[in-house]
Protein backbone atom coordinates (compact mmCIF):
# COMPACT_ATOMS: atom_id res chain seq x y z
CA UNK A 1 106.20 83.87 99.17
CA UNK A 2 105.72 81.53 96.09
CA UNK A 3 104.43 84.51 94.52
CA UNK A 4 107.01 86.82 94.92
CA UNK A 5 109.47 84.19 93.99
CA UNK A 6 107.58 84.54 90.90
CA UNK A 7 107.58 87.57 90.39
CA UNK A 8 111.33 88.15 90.99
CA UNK A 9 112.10 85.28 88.74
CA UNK A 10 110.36 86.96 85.70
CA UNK A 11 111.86 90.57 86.84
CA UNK A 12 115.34 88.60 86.49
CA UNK A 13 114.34 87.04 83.28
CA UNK A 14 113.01 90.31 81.80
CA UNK A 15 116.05 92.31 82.75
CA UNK A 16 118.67 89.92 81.78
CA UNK A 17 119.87 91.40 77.98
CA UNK A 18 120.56 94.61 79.08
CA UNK A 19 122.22 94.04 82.80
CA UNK A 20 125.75 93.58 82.31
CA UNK A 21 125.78 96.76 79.68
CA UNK A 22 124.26 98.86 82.10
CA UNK A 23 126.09 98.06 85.16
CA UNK A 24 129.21 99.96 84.62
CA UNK A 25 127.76 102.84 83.84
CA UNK A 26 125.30 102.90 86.87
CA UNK A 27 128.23 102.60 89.26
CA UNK A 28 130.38 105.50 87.95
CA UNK A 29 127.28 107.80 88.02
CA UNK A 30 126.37 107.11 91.33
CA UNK A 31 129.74 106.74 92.64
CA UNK A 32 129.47 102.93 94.08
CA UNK A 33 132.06 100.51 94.93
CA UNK A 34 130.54 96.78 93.93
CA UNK A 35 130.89 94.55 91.51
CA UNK A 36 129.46 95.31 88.64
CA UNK A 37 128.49 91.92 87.42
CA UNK A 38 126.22 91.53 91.14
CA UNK A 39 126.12 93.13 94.14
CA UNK A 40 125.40 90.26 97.82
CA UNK A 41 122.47 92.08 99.14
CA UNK A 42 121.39 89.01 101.60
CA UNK A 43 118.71 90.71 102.84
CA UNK A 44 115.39 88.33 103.35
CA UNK A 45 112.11 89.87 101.86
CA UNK A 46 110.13 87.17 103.39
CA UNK A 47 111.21 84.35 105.42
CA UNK A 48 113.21 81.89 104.03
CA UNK A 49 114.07 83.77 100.93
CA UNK A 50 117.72 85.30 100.79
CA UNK A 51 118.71 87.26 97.79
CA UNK A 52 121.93 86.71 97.30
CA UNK A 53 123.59 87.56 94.07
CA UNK A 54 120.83 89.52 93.10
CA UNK A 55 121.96 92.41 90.41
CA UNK A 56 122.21 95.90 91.53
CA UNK A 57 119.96 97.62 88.86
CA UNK A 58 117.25 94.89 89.45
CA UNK A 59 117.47 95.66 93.43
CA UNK A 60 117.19 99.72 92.81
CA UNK A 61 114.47 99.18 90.34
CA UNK A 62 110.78 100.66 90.50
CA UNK A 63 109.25 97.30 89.75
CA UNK A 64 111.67 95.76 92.16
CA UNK A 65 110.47 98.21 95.18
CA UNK A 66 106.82 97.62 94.08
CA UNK A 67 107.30 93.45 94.52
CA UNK A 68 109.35 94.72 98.44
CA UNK A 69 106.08 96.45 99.06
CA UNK A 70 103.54 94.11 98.18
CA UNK A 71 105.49 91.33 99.66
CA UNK A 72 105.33 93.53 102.93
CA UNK A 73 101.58 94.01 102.63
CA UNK A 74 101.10 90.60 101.68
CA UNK A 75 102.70 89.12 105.39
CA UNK A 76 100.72 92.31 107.37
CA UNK A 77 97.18 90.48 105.05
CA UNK A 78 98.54 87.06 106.43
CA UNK A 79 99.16 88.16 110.20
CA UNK A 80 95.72 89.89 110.13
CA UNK A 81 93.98 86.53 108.50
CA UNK A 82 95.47 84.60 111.61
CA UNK A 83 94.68 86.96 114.37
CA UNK A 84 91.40 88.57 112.99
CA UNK A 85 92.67 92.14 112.61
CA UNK A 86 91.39 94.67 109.64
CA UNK A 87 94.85 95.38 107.84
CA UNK A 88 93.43 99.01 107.72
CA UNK A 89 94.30 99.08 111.48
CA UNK A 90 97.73 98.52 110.85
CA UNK A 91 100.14 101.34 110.01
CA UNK A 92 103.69 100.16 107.76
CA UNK A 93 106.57 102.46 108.83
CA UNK A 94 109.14 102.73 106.22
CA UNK A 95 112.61 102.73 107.71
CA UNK A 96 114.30 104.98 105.94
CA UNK A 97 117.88 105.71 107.60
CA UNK A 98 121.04 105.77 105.39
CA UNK A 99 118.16 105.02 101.94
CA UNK A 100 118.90 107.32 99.31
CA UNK A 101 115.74 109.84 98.41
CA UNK A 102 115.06 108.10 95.54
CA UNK A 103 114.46 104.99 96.73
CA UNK A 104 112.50 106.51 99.45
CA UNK A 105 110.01 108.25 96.79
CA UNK A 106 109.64 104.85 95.15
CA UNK A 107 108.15 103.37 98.41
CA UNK A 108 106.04 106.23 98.48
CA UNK A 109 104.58 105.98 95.20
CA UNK A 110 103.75 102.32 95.46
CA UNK A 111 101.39 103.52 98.90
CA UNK A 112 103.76 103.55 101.85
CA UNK A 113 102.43 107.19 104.04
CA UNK A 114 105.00 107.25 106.61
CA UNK A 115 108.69 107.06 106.89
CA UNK A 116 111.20 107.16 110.24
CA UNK A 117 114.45 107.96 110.77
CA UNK A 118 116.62 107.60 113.97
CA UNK A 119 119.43 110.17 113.50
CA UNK A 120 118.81 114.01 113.46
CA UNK A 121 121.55 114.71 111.70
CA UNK A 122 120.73 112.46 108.90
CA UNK A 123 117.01 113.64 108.28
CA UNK A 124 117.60 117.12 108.49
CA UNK A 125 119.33 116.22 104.91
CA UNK A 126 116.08 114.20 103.81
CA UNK A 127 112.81 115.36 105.90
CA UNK A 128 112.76 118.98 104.11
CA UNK A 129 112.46 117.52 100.32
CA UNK A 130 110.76 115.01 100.85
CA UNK A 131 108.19 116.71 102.57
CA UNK A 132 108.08 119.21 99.71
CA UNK A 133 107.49 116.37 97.39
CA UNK A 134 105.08 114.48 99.12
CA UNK A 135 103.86 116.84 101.90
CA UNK A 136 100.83 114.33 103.63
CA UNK A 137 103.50 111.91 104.67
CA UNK A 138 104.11 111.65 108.19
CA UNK A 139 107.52 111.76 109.45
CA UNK A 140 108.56 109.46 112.34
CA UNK A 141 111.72 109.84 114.49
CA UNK A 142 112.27 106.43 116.12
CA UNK A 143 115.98 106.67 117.12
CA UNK A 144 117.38 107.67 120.75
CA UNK A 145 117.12 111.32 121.46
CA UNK A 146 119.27 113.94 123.06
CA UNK A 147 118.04 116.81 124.76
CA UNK A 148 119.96 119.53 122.40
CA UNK A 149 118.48 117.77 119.30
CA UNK A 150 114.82 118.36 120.48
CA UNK A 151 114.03 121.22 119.16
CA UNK A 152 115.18 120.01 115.38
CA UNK A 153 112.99 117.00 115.92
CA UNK A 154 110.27 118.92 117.09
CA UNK A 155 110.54 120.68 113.92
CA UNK A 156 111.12 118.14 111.36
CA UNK A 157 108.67 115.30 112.99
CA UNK A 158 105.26 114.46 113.13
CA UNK A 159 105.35 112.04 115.73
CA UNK A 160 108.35 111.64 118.29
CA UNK A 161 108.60 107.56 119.58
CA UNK A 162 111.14 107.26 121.47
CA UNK A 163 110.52 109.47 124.96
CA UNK A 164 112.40 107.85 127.57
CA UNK A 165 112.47 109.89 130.38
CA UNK A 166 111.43 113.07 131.86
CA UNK A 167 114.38 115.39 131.21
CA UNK A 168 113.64 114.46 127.31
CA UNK A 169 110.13 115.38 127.67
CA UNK A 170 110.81 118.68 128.93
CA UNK A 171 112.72 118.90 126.29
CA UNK A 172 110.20 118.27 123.49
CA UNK A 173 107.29 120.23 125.61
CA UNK A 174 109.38 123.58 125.50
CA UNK A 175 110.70 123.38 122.20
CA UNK A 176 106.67 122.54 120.83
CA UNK A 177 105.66 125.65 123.15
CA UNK A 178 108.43 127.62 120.94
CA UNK A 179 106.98 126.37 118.00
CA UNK A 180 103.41 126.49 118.51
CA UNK A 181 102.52 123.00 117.99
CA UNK A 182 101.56 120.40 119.60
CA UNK A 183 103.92 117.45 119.32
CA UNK A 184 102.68 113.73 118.90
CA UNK A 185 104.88 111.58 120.87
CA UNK A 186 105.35 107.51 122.15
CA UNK A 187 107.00 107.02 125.41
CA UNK A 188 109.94 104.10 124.34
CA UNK A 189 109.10 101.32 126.59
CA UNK A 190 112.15 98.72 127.45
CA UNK A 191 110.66 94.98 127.83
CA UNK A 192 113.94 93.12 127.11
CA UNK A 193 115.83 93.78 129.87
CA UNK A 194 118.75 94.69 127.75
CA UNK A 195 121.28 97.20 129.00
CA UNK A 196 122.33 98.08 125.17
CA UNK A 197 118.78 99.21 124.82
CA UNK A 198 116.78 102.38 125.37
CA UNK A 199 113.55 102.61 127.57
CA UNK A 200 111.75 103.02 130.53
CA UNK A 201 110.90 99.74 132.38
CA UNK A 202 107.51 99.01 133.21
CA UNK A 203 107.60 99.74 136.80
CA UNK A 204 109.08 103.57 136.28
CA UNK A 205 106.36 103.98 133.50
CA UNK A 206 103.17 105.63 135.04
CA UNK A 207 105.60 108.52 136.72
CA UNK A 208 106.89 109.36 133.21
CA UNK A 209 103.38 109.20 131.40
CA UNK A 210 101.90 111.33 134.62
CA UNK A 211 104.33 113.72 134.05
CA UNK A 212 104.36 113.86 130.01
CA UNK A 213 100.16 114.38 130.42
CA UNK A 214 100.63 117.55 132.59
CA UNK A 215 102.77 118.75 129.56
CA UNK A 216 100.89 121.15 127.90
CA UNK A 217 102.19 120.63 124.75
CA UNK A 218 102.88 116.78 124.18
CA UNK A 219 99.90 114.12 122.81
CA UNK A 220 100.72 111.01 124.49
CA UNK A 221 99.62 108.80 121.54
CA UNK A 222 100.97 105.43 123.05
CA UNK A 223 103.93 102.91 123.34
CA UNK A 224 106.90 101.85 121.18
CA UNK A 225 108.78 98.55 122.08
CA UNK A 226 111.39 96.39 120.77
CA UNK A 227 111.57 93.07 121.43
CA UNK A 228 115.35 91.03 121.28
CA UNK A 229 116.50 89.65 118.51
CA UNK A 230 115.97 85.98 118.01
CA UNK A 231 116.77 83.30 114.74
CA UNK A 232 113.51 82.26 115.78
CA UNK A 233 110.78 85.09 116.12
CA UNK A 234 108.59 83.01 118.04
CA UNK A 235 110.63 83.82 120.69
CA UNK A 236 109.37 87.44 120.99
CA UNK A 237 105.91 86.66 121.26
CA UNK A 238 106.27 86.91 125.16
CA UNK A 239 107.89 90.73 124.85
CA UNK A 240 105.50 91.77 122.53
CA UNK A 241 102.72 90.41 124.75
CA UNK A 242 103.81 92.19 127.98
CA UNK A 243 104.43 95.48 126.43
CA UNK A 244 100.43 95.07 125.08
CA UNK A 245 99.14 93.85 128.18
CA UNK A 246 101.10 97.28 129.55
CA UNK A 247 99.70 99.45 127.10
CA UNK A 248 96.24 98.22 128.17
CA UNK A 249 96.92 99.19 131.45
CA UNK A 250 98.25 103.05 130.83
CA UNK A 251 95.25 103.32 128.64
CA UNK A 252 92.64 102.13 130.90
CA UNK A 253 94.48 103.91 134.19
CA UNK A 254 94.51 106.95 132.66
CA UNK A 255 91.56 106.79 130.95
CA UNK A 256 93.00 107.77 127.59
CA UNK A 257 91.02 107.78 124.48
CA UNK A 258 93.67 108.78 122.14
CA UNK A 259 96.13 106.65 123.50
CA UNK A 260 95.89 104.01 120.75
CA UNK A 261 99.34 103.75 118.87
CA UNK A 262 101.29 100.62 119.53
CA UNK A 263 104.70 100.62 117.62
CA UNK A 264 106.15 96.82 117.72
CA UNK A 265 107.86 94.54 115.34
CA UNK A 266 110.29 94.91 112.79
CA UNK A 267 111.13 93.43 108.99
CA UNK A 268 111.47 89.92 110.76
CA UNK A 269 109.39 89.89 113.53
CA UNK A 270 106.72 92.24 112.99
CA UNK A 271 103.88 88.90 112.15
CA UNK A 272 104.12 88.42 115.81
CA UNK A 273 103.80 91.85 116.80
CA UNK A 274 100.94 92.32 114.63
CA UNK A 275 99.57 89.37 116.48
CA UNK A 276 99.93 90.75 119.96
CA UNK A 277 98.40 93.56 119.24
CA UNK A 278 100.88 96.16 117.30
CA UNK A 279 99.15 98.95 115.26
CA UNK A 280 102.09 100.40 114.01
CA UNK A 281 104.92 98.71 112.75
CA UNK A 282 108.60 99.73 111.59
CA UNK A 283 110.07 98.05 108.39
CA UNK A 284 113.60 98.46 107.58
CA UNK A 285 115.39 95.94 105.48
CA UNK A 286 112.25 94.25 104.40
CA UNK A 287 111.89 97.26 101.88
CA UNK A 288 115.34 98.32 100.92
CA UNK A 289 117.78 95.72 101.85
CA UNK A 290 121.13 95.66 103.64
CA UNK A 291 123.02 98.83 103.52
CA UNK A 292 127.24 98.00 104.12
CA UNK A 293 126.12 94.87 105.05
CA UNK A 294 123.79 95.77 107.73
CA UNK A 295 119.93 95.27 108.22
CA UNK A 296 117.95 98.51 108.69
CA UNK A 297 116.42 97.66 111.66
């Protein structure tokens, strides 16, 4: 983190003549409402480092995206060191709902391979250029999914995370048929307890995977889980640990040798997650920032 400080520091430094000439002009051409001395991002990169005030330019910038990325890979390298994990086992997701194309080639170009969006909708806007562009990278759809939107996601996704029940994967299995493919998929599995939140609880789990195996075409690949939101991450250690000790369990039940993705942790949690045994994890805000205000979760 003393690094990146750093680094940020001499970005600022570096950028600071030509700022306030260039800001006007940025937000006419791309049509924003801000302040075009700085725009609040107050997003946290790594922990305990908020960015307020930081200038717009300098948080759009290519250099700026490359220090979000390594400061990403540097906190996977840390949570590896402490629970004896290759890094090379660990996937980074790039959240990439309501992130402009540009900013989503940046990440791209400094080494992120896959990207996830939650809303149809949204990436049928995004999923076809970019995949023209940069055609190896694989597409994640990680948000809640409707039966009459399967057969777009089937199309525009390499891997589907969020199957929750049984009328969704017969969904997904007869629009892959139609497509002749065979569609990577995570069953969604609810730990918290939360009503807001999507999932299958532990105990209805096995009928759903038993059912998604005699599906011709779905590849049960493994589990996605979200843990509750806590000011202190520690606190989702015990969510992450169940949903492991549960993946352990389908994979060993079922005897499943492909079964081996487990999608946990986010841009503030996902040290934790790594250490419980994630091998895929989804990073939001930790690359771009707030958007309105909000964390990309």
């Amino acid at each position: 983190m003393v690094q990146f400080i750093a680094k940020l520091k001499m970005l600022i430094d570096n950028f600071k003549p030509e700022l306030c000439n260039r800001f006007e002009n940025r937000g006419e051409r791309d049509g924003d409402s801000f302040d075009a001395k700085t725009a609040d991002n107050g997003d946290s990169i790594g922990k305990g480092f908020a960015e307020k005030n930081v200038p717009y330019l300098l948080t759009n910038s290519e250099s700026y995206c490359k220090i979000r990325v390594e400061a990403i890979n540097d906190r996977i390298l840390q949570a590896c060191n402490i629970s004896g994990k290759d890094p090379k086992e660990i996937t980074l997701v790039a959240v990439t709902k309501k992130v402009s194309l540009e900013q989503i080639f940046q990440v791209i170009s400094f080494g992120v391979s896959d990207i996830a969006e939650n809303k149809i909708q949204e990436a049928q806007t995004k999923i076809p250029e970019i995949s023209v562009r940069y055609g190896l990278v694989k597409k994640h759809f990680i948000g809640h999914l409707q039966t009459n939107k399967a057969k777009k996601a089937v199309e525009l996704f390499d891997l589907i995370q969020s199957i929750d029940s049984i009328r969704i994967a017969q969904s997904i299995d007869r629009a892959a048929l139609e497509a002749g493919k065979i569609q990577e998929c995570l069953v969604e599995l609810k730990v918290s307890g939360e009503e807001s939140k999507f999932g299958v609880k532990p105990e209805e789990l096995n009928e759903l995977v038993e059912y998604i195996l005699s599906c011709k075409n779905i590849k049960l690949r493994g589990l996605m889980a979200m843990a509750p939101y806590f000011d202190e991450v520690e606190n989702s250690r015990k969510y992450f640990r169940e949903a492991k000790e549960v993946f352990e369990n389908i994979k060993t039940t079922y005897k499943l040798a492909d079964f081996n993705v487990l999608s946990m942790g986010m841009s503030a949690d996902f040290e934790v997650a790594i250490e419980e045994g994630a091998t895929l994890i989804r990073v939001g805000s930790g690359l771009f920032g707030e958007i309105n205000g909000k964390q990309i979760k």
